[in-house]
C-alpha atoms as a PDB file:
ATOM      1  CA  UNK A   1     116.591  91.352 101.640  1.00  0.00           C
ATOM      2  CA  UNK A   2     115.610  88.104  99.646  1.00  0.00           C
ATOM      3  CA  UNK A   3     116.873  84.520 100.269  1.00  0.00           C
ATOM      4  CA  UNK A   4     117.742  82.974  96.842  1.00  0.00           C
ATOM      5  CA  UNK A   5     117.530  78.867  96.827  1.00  0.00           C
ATOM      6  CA  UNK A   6     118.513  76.415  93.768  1.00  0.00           C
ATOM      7  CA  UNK A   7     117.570  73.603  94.929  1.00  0.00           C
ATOM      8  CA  UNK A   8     119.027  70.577  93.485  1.00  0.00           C
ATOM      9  CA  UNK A   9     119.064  66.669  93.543  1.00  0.00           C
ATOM     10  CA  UNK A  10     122.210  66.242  95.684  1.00  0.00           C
ATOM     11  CA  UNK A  11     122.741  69.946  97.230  1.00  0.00           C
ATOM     12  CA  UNK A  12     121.119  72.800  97.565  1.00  0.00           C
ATOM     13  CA  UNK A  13     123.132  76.690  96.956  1.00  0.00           C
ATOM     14  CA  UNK A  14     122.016  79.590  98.122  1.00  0.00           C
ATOM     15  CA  UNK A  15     122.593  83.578  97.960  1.00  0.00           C
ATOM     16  CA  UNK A  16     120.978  86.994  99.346  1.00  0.00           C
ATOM     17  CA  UNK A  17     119.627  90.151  97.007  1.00  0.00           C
ATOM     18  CA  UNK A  18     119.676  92.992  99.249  1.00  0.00           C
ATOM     19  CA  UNK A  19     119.509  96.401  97.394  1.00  0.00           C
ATOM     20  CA  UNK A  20     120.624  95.144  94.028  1.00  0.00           C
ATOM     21  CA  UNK A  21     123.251  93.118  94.695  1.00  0.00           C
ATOM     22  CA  UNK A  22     123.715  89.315  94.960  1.00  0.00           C
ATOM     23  CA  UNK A  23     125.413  87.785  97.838  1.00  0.00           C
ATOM     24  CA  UNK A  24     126.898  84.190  98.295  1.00  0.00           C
ATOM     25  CA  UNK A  25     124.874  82.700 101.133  1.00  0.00           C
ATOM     26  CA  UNK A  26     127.010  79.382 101.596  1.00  0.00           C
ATOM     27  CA  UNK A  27     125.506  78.495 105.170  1.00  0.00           C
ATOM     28  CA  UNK A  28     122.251  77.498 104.762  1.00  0.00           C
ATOM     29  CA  UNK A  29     120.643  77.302 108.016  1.00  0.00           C
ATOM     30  CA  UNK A  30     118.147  78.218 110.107  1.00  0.00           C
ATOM     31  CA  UNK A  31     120.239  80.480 112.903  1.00  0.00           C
ATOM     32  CA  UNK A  32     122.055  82.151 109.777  1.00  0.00           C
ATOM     33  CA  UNK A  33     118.750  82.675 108.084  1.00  0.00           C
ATOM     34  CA  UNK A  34     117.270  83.804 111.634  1.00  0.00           C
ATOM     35  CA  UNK A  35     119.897  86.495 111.926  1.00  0.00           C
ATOM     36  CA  UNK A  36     119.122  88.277 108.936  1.00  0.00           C
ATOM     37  CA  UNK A  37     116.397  90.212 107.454  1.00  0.00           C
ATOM     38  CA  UNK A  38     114.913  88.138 105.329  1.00  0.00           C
ATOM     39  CA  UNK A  39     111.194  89.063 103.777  1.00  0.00           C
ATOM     40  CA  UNK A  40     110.661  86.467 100.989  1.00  0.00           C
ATOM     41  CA  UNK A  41     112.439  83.522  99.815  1.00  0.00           C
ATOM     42  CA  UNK A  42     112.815  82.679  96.042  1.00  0.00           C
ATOM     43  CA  UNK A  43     113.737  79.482  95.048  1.00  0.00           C
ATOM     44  CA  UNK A  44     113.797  77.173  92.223  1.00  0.00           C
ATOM     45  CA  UNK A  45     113.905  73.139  92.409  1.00  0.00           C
ATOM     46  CA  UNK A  46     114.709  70.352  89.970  1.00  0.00           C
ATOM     47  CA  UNK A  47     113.929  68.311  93.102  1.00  0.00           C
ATOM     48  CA  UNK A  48     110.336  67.465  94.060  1.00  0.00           C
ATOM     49  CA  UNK A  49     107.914  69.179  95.930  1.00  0.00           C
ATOM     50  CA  UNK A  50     108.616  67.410  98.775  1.00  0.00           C
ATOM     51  CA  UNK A  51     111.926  69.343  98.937  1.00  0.00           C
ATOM     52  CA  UNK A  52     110.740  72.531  99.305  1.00  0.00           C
ATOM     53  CA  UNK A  53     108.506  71.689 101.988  1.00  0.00           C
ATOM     54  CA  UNK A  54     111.665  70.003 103.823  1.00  0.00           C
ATOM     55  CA  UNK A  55     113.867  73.328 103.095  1.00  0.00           C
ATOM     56  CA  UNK A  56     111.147  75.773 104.348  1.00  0.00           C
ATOM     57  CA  UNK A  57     110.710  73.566 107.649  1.00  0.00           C
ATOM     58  CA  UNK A  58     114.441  72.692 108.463  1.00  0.00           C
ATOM     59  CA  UNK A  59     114.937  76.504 107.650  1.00  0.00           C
ATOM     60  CA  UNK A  60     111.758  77.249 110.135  1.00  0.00           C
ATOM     61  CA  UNK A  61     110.729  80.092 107.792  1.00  0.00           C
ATOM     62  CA  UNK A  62     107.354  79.243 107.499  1.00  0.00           C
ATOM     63  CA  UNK A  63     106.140  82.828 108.763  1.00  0.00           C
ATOM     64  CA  UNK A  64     107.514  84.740 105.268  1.00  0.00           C
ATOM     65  CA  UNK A  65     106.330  84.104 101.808  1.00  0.00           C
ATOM     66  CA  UNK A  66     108.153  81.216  99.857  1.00  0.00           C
ATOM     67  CA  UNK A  67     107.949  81.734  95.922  1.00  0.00           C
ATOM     68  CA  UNK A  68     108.925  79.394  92.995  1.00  0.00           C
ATOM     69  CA  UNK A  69     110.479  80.482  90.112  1.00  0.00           C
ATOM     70  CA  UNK A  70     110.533  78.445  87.015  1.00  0.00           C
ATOM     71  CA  UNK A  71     112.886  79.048  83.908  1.00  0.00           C
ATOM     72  CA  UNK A  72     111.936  79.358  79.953  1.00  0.00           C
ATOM     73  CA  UNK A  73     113.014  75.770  78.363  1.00  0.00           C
ATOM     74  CA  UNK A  74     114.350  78.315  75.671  1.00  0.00           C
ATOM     75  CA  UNK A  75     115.577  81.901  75.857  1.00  0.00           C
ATOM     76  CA  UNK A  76     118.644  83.998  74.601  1.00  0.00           C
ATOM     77  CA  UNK A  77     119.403  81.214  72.257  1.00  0.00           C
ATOM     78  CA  UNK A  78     119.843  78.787  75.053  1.00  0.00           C
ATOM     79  CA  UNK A  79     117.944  75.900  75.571  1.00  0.00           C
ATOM     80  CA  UNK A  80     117.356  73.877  79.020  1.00  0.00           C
ATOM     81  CA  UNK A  81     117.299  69.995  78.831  1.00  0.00           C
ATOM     82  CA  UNK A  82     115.542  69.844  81.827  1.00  0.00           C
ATOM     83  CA  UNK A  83     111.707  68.627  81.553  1.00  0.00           C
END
């Protein structure tokens, strides 16, 4: 089972993958993480850094690997305006 983060400027959403299917995760926190699972977390951030650090502390999953994933600016015709 993954943990899936976007983390964002004002919130953050979350959801789980577990055996090819996606999963709304809407309580982010560290007993509901705790309870579950959980061997990597997958996130991606238009925040800072700083964020992610935050996140992986409040979350106290510091003991399983955290990944970031970062999108294309362009792909299937779509383009991000994010820099």
């Amino acid at each position: 089972m993954y943990l899936l983060i976007d983390i964002g400027n004002s919130r953050d959403k979350a959801a789980l993958a577990d055996k090819g299917k996606i999963i709304p995760f809407p309580q982010l926190s560290a007993e509901a993480a705790h309870a579950l699972p959980i061997q990597a977390v997958y996130y991606c951030s238009v925040a800072g850094p700083e964020r992610a650090i935050q996140l992986r502390q409040k979350l106290a999953l510091e003991h399983i690997p955290w990944r970031q994933v970062h999108s294309e600016h362009q792909a299937f015709g779509v383009t991000s305006s994010y820099q």
